[in-house]
N, C-alpha and C. Protein backbone atom coordinates (compact mmCIF):
# COMPACT_ATOMS: atom_id res chain seq x y z
N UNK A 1 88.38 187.19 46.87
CA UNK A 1 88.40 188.14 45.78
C UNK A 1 89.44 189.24 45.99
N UNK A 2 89.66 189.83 47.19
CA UNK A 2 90.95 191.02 47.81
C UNK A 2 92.02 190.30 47.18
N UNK A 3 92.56 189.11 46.76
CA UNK A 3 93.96 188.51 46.52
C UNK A 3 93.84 188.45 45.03
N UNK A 4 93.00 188.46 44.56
CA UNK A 4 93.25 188.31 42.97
C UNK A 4 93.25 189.91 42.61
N UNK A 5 94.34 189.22 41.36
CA UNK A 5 95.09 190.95 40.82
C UNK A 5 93.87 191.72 39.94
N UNK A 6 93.91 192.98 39.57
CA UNK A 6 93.02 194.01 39.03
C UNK A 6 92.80 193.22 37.24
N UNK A 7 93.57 192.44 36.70
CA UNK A 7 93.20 191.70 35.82
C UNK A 7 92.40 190.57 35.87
N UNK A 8 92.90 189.89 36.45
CA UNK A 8 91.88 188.39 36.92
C UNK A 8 90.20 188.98 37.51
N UNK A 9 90.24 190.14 38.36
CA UNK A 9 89.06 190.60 38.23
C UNK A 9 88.49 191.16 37.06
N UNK A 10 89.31 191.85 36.18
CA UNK A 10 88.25 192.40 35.42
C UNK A 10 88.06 191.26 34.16
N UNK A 11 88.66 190.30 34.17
CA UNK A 11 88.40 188.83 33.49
C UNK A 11 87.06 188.70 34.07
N UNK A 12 86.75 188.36 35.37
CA UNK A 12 85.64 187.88 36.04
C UNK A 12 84.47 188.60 35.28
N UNK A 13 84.95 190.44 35.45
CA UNK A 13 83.82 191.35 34.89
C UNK A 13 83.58 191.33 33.48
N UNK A 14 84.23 191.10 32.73
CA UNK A 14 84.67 190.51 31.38
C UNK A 14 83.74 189.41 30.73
N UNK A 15 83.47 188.19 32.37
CA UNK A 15 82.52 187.17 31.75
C UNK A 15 81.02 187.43 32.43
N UNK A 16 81.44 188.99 32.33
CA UNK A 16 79.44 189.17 33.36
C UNK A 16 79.18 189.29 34.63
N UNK A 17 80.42 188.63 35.30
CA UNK A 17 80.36 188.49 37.22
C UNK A 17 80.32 190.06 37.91
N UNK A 18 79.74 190.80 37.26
CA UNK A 18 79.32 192.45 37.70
C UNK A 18 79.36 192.65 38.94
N UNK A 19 79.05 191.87 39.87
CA UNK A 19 79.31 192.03 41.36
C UNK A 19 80.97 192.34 41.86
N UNK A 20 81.66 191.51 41.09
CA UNK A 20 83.32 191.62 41.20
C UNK A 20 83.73 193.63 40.96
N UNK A 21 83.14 194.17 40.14
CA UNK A 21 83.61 195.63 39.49
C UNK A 21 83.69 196.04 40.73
N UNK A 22 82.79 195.78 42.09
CA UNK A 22 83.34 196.66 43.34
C UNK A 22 84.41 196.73 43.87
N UNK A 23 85.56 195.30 43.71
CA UNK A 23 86.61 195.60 44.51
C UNK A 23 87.86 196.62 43.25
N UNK A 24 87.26 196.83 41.94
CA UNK A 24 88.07 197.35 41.25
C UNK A 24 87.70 198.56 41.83
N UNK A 25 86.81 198.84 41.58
CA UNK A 25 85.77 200.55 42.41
C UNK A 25 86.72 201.15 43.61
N UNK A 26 87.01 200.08 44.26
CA UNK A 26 87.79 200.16 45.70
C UNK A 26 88.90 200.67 45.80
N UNK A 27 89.72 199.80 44.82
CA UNK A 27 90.95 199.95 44.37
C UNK A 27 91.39 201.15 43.75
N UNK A 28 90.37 201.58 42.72
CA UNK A 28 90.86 202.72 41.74
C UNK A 28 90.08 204.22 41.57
N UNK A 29 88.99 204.27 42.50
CA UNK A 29 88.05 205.24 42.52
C UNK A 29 88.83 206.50 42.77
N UNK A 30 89.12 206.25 43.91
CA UNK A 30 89.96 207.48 44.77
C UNK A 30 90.74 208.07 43.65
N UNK A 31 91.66 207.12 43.12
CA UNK A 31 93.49 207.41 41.93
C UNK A 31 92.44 207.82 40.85
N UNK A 32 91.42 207.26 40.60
CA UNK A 32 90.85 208.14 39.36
C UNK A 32 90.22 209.62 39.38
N UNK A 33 90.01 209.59 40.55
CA UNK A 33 89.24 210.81 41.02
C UNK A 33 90.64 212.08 41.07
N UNK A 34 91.22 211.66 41.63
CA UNK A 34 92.63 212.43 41.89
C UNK A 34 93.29 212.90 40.41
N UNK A 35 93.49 211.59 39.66
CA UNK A 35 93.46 212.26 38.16
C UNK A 35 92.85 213.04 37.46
N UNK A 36 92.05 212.84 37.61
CA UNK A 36 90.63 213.71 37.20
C UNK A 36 90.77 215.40 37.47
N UNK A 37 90.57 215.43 38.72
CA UNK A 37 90.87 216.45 39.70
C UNK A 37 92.23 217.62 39.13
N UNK A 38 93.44 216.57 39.03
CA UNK A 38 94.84 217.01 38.45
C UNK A 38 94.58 217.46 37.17
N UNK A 39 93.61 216.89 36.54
CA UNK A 39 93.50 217.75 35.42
C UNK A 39 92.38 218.58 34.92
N UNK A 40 91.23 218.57 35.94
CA UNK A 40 90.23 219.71 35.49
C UNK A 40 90.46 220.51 36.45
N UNK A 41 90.88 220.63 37.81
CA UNK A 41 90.69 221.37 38.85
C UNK A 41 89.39 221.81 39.15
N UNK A 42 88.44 220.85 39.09
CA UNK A 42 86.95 220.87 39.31
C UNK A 42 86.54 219.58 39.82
N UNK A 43 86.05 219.86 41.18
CA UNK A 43 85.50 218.48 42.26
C UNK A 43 84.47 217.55 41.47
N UNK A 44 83.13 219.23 40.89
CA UNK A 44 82.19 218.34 40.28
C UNK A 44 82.58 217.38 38.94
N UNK A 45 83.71 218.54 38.51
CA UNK A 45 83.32 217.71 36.91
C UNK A 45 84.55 216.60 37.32
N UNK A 46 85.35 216.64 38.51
CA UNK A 46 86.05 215.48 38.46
C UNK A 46 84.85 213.78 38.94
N UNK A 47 84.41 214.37 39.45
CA UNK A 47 83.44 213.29 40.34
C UNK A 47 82.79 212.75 38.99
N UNK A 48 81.66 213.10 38.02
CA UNK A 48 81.15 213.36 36.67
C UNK A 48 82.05 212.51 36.05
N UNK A 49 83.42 212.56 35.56
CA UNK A 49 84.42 211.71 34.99
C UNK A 49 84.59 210.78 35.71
N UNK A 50 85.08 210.24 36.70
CA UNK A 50 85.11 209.45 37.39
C UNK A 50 84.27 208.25 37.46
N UNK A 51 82.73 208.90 37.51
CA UNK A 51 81.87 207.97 37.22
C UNK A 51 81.48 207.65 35.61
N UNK A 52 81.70 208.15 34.95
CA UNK A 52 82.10 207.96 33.55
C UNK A 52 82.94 206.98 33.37
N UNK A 53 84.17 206.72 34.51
CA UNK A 53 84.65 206.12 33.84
C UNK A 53 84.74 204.40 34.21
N UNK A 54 83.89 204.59 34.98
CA UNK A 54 83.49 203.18 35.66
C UNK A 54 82.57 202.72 34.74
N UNK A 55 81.48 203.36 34.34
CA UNK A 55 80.38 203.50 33.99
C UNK A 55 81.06 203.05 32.07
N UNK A 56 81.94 203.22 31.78
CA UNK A 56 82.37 203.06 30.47
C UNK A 56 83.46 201.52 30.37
N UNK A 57 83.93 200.91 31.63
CA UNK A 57 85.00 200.32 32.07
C UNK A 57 83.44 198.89 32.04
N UNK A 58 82.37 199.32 32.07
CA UNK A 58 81.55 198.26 32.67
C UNK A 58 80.89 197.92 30.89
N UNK A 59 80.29 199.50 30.35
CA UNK A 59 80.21 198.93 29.45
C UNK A 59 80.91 198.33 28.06
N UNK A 60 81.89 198.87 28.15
CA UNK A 60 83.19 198.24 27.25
C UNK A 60 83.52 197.16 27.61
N UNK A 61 83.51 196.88 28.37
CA UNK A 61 83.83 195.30 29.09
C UNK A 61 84.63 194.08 28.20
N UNK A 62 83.70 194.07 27.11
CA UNK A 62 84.55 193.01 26.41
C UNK A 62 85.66 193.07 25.29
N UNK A 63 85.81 195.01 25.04
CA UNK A 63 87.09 195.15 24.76
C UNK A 63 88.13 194.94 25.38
N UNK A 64 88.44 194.72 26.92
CA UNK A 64 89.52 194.53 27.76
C UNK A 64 90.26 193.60 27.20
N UNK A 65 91.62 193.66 27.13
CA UNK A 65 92.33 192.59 26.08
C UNK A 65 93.84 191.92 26.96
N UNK A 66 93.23 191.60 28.39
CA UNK A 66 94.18 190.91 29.36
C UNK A 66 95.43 192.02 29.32
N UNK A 67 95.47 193.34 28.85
CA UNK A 67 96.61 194.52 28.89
C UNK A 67 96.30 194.66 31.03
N UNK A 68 97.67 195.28 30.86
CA UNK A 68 97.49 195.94 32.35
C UNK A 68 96.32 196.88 32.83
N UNK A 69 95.09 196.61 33.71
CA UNK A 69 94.46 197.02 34.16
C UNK A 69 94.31 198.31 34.33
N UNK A 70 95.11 198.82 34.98
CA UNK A 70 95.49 200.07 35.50
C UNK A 70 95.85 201.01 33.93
N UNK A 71 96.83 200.82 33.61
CA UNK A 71 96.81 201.86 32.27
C UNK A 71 95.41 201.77 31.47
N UNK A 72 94.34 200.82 31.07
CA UNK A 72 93.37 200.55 30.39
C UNK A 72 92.57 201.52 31.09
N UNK A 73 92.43 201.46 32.89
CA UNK A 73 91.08 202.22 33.44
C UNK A 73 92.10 204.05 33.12
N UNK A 74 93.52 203.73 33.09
CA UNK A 74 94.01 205.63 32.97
C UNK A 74 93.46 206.21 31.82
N UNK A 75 93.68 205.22 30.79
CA UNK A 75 93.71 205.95 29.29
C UNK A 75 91.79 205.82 28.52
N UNK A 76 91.20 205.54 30.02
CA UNK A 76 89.61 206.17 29.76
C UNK A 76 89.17 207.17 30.40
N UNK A 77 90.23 207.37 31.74
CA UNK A 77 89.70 208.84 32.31
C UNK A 77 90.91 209.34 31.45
N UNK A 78 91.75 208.80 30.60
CA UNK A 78 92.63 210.54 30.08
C UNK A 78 91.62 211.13 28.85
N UNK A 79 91.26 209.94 28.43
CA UNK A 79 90.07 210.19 27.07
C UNK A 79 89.22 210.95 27.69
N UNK A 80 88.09 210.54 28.73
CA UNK A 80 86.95 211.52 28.91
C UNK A 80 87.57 212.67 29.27
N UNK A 81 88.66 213.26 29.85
CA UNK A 81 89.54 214.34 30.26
C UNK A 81 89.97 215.04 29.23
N UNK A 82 90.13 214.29 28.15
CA UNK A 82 90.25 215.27 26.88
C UNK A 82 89.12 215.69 26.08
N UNK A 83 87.67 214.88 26.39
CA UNK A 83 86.58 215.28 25.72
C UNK A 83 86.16 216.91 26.71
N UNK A 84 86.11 216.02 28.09
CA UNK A 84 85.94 217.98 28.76
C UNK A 84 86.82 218.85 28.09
N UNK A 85 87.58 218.82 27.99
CA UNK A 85 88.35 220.26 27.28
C UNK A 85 87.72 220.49 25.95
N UNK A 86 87.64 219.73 25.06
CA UNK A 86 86.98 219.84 24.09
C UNK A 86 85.82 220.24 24.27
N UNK A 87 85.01 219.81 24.97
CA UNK A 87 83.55 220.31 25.44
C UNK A 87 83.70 222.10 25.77
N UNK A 88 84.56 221.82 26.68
CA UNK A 88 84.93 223.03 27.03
C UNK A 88 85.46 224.16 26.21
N UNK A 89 86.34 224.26 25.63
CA UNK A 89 87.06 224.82 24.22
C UNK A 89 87.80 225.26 24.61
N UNK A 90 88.66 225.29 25.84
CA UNK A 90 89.61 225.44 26.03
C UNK A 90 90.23 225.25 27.47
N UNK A 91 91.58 225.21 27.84
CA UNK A 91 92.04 224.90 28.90
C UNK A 91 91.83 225.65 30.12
N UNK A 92 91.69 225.06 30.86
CA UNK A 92 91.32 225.83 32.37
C UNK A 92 92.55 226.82 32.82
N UNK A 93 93.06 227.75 33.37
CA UNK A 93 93.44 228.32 34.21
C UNK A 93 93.32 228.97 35.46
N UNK A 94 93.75 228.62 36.22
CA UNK A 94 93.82 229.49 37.71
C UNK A 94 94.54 230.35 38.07
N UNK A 95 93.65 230.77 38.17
CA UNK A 95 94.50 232.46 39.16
C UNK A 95 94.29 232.08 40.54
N UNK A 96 95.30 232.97 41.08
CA UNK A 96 95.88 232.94 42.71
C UNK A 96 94.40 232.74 43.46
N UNK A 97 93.10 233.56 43.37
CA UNK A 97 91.54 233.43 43.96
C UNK A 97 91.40 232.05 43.59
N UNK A 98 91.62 231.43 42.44
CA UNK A 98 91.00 230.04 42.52
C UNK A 98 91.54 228.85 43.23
N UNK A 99 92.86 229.10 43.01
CA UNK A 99 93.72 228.22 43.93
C UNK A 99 93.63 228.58 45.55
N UNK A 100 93.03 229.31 45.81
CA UNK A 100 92.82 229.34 47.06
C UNK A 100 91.59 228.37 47.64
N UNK A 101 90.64 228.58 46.82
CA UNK A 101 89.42 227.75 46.99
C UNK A 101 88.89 226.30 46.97
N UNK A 102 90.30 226.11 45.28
CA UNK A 102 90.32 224.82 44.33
C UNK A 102 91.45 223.69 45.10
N UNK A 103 92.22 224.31 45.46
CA UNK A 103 94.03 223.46 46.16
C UNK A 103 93.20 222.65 46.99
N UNK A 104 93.78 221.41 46.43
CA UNK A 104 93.37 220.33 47.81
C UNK A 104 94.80 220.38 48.83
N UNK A 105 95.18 220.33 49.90
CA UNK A 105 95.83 220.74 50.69
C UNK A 105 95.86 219.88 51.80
N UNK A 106 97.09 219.14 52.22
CA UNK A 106 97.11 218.11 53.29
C UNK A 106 97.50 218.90 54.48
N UNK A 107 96.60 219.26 55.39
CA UNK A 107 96.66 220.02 56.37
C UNK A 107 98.38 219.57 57.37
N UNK A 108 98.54 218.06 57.18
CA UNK A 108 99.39 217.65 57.88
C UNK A 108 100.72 217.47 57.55
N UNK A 109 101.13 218.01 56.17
CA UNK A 109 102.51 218.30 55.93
C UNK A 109 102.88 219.27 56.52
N UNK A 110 104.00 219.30 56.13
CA UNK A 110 104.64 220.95 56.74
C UNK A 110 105.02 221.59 55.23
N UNK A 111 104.34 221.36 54.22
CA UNK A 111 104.78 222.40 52.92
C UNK A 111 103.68 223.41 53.22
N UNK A 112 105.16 224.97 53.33
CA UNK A 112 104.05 226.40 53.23
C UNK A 112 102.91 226.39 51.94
N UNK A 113 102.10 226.78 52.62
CA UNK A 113 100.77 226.94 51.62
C UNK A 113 100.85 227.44 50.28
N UNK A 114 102.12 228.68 50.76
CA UNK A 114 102.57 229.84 48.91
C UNK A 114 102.96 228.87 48.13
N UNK A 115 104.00 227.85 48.92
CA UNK A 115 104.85 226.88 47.88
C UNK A 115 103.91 226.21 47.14
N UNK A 116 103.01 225.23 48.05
CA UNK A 116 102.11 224.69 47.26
C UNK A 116 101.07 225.38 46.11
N UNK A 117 100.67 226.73 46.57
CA UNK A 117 99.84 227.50 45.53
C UNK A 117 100.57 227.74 43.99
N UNK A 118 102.16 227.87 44.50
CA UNK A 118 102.77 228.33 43.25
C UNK A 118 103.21 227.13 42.58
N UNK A 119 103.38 225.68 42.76
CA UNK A 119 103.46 224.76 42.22
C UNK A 119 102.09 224.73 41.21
N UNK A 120 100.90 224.48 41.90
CA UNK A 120 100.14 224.37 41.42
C UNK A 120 99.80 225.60 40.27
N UNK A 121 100.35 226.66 40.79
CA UNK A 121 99.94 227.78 39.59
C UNK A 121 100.82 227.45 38.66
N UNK A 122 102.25 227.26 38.26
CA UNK A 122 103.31 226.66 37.59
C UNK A 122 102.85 225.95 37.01
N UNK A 123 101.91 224.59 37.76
CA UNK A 123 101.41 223.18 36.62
C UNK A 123 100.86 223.96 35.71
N UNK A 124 99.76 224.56 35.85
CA UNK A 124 98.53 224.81 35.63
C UNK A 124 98.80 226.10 34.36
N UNK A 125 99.92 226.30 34.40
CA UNK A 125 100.88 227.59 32.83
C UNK A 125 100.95 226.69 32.52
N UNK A 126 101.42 224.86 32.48
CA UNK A 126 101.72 224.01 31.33
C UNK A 126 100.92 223.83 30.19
N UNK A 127 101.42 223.54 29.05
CA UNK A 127 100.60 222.73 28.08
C UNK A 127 99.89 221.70 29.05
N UNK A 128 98.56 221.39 28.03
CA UNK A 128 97.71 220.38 28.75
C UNK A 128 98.32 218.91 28.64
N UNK A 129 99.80 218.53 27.90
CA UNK A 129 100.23 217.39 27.67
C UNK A 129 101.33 217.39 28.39
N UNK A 130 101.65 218.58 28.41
CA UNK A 130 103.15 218.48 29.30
C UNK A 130 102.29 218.27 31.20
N UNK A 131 101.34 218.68 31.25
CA UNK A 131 100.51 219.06 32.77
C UNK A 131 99.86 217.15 33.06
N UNK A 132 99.32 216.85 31.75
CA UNK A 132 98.96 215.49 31.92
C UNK A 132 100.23 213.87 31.84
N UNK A 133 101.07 214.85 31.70
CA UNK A 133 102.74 213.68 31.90
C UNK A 133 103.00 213.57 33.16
N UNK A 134 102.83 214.84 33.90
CA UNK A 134 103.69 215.08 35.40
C UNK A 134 102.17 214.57 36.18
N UNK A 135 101.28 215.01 35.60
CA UNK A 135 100.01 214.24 36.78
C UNK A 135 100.05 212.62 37.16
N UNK A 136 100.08 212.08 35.87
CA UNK A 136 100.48 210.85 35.69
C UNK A 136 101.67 210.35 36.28
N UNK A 137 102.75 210.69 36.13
CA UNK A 137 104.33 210.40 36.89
C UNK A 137 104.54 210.49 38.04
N UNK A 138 103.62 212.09 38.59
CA UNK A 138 104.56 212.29 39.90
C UNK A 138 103.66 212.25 40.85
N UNK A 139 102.46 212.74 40.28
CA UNK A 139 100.82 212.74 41.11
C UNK A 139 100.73 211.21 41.53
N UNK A 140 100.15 210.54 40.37
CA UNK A 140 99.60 209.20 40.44
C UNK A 140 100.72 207.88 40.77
N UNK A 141 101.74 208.72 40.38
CA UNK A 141 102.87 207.47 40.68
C UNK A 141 102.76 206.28 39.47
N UNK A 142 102.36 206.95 38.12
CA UNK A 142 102.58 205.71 37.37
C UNK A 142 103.74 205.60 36.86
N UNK A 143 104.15 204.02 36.17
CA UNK A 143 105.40 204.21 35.87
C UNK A 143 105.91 204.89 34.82
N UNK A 144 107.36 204.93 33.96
CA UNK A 144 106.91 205.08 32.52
C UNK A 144 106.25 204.45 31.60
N UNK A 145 106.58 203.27 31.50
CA UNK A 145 105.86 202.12 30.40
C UNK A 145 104.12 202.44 30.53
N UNK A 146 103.66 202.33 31.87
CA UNK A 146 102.24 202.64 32.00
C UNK A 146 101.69 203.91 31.10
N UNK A 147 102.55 204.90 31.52
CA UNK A 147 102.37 206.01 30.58
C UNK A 147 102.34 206.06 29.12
N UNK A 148 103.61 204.89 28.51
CA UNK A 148 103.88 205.05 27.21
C UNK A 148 102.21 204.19 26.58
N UNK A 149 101.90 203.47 27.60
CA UNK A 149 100.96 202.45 27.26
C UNK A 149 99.56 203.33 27.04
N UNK A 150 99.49 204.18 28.24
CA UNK A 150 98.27 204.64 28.24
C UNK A 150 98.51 205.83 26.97
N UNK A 151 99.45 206.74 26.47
CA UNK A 151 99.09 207.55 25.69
C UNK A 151 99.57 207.39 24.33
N UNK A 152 99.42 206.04 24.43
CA UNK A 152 100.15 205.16 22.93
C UNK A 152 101.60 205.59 22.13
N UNK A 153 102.37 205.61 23.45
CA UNK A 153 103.78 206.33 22.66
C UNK A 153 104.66 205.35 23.14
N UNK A 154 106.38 205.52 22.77
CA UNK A 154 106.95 204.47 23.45
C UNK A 154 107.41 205.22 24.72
N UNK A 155 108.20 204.06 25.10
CA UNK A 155 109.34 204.71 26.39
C UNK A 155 109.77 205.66 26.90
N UNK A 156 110.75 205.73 25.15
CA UNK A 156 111.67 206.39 25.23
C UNK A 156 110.93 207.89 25.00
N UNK A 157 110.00 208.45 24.46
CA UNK A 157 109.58 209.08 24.39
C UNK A 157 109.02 209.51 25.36
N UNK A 158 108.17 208.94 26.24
CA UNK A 158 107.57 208.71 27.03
C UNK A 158 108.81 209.91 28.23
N UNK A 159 109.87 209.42 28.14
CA UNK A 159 111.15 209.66 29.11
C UNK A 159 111.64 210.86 28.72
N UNK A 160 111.82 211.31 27.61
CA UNK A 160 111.80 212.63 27.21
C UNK A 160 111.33 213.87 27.13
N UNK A 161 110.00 213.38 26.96
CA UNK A 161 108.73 214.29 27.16
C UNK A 161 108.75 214.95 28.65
N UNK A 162 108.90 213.94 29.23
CA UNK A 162 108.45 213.65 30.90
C UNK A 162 109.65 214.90 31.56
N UNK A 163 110.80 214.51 30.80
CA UNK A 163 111.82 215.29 31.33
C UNK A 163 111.69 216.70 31.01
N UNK A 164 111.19 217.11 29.97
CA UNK A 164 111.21 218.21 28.88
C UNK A 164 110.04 219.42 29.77
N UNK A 165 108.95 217.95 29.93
CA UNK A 165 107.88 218.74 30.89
C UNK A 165 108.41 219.06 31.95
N UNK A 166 109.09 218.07 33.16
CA UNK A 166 109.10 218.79 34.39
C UNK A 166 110.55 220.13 33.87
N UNK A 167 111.27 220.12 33.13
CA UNK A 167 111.80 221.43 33.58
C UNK A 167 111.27 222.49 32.91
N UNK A 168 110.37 222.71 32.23
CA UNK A 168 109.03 223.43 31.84
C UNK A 168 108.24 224.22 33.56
N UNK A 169 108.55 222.75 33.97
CA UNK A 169 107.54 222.98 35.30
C UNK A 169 108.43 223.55 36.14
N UNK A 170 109.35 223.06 36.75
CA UNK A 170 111.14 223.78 37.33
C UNK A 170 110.61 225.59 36.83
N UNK A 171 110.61 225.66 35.22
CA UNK A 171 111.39 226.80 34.78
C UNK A 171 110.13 227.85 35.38
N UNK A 172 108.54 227.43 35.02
CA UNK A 172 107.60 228.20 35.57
C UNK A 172 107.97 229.18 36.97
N UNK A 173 107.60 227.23 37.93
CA UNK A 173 107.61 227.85 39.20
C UNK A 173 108.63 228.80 39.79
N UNK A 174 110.03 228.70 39.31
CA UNK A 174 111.18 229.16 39.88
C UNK A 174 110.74 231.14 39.39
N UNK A 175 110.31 231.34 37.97
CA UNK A 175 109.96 232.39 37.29
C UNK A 175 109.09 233.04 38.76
N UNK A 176 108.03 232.07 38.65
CA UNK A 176 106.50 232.65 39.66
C UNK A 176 107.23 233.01 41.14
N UNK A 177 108.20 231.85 41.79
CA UNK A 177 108.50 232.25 42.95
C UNK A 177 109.27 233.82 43.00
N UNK A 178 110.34 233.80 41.84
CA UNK A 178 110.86 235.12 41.59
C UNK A 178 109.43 236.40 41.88
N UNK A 179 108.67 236.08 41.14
CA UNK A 179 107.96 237.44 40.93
C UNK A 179 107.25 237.74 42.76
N UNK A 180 107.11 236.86 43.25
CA UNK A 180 106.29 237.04 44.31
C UNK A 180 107.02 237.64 45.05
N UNK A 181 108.30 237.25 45.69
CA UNK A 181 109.56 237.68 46.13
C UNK A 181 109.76 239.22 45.65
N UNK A 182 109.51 240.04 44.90
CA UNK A 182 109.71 241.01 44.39
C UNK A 182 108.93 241.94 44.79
């Protein structure tokens, strides 16, 4: 079952073989959780989505339409990710106290901690579409097409946006690093 691709399994799950959904679980829990995360900046309510979206991947099941796996399980955590905000009524922001608490942080790089805080404070001034392009691209490592797939746009758009956002994101952080410096 480890050698067959994330489609051929969810074919399997597709004809009922429910035992198979674990090695997808395996595969995509973590990258969904991380998405999640990238865009609520909340452990619980990322964990909450996450399992939502397994939990929706199992019962939808027989909408799966042999499309690429991976964009199908993105564009159900980008959906439940847009119902929290909606739930919510509006977009999250962090201030410098939350990012201290909220930053997940790889103890074992060598990026200073400010840099990373002010990236993250930079995302986090984006629009929630320009913030959910770069999570997707640079976070998750999807490609473009995956992207155009998951948020029903084309390419080329897809490539524009993407660009438009990160120097959005460039123009923030460079602003934020200025002010701190001062």
């Amino acid at each position: 079952m480890e050698n067959l691709t994330d489609e051929e399994l969810m074919e399997l799950v597709k004809g009922d073989d429910l035992d198979v959904m674990r090695y997808l679980f395996r595969r995509y829990h973590i990258k969904i959780y991380n998405f999640c995360f990238q865009m609520t900046r909340d452990k619980d309510i990322s964990k909450d989505i996450t399992q939502d979206v397994f939990y929706k991947v199992l019962k939808h099941r027989e909408t799966y339409r042999q499309s690429k796996f991976s964009s199908w399980i993105y564009a159900i955590a980008r959906n439940l990710c847009k119902d929290y905000y909606k739930i919510l009524n509006k977009t999250k922001q962090l201030d410098d106290r939350d990012l201290k608490y909220r930053c997940e942080i790889d103890e074992n790089k060598s990026e200073p901690l400010g840099n990373i805080k002010q990236l993250n404070f930079a995302l986090n001034q984006l629009k929630h579409s320009d913030r959910e392009l770069i999570v997707m691209g640079k976070y998750q490592g999807l490609k473009y097409q995956e992207i155009a797939e998951i948020t029903n746009s084309t390419l080329v758009a897809v490539k524009t946006k993407m660009h438009r956002a990160m120097q959005k994101l460039k123009d923030s952080y460079f602003l934020n690093t200025e002010r701190h410096e001062l």
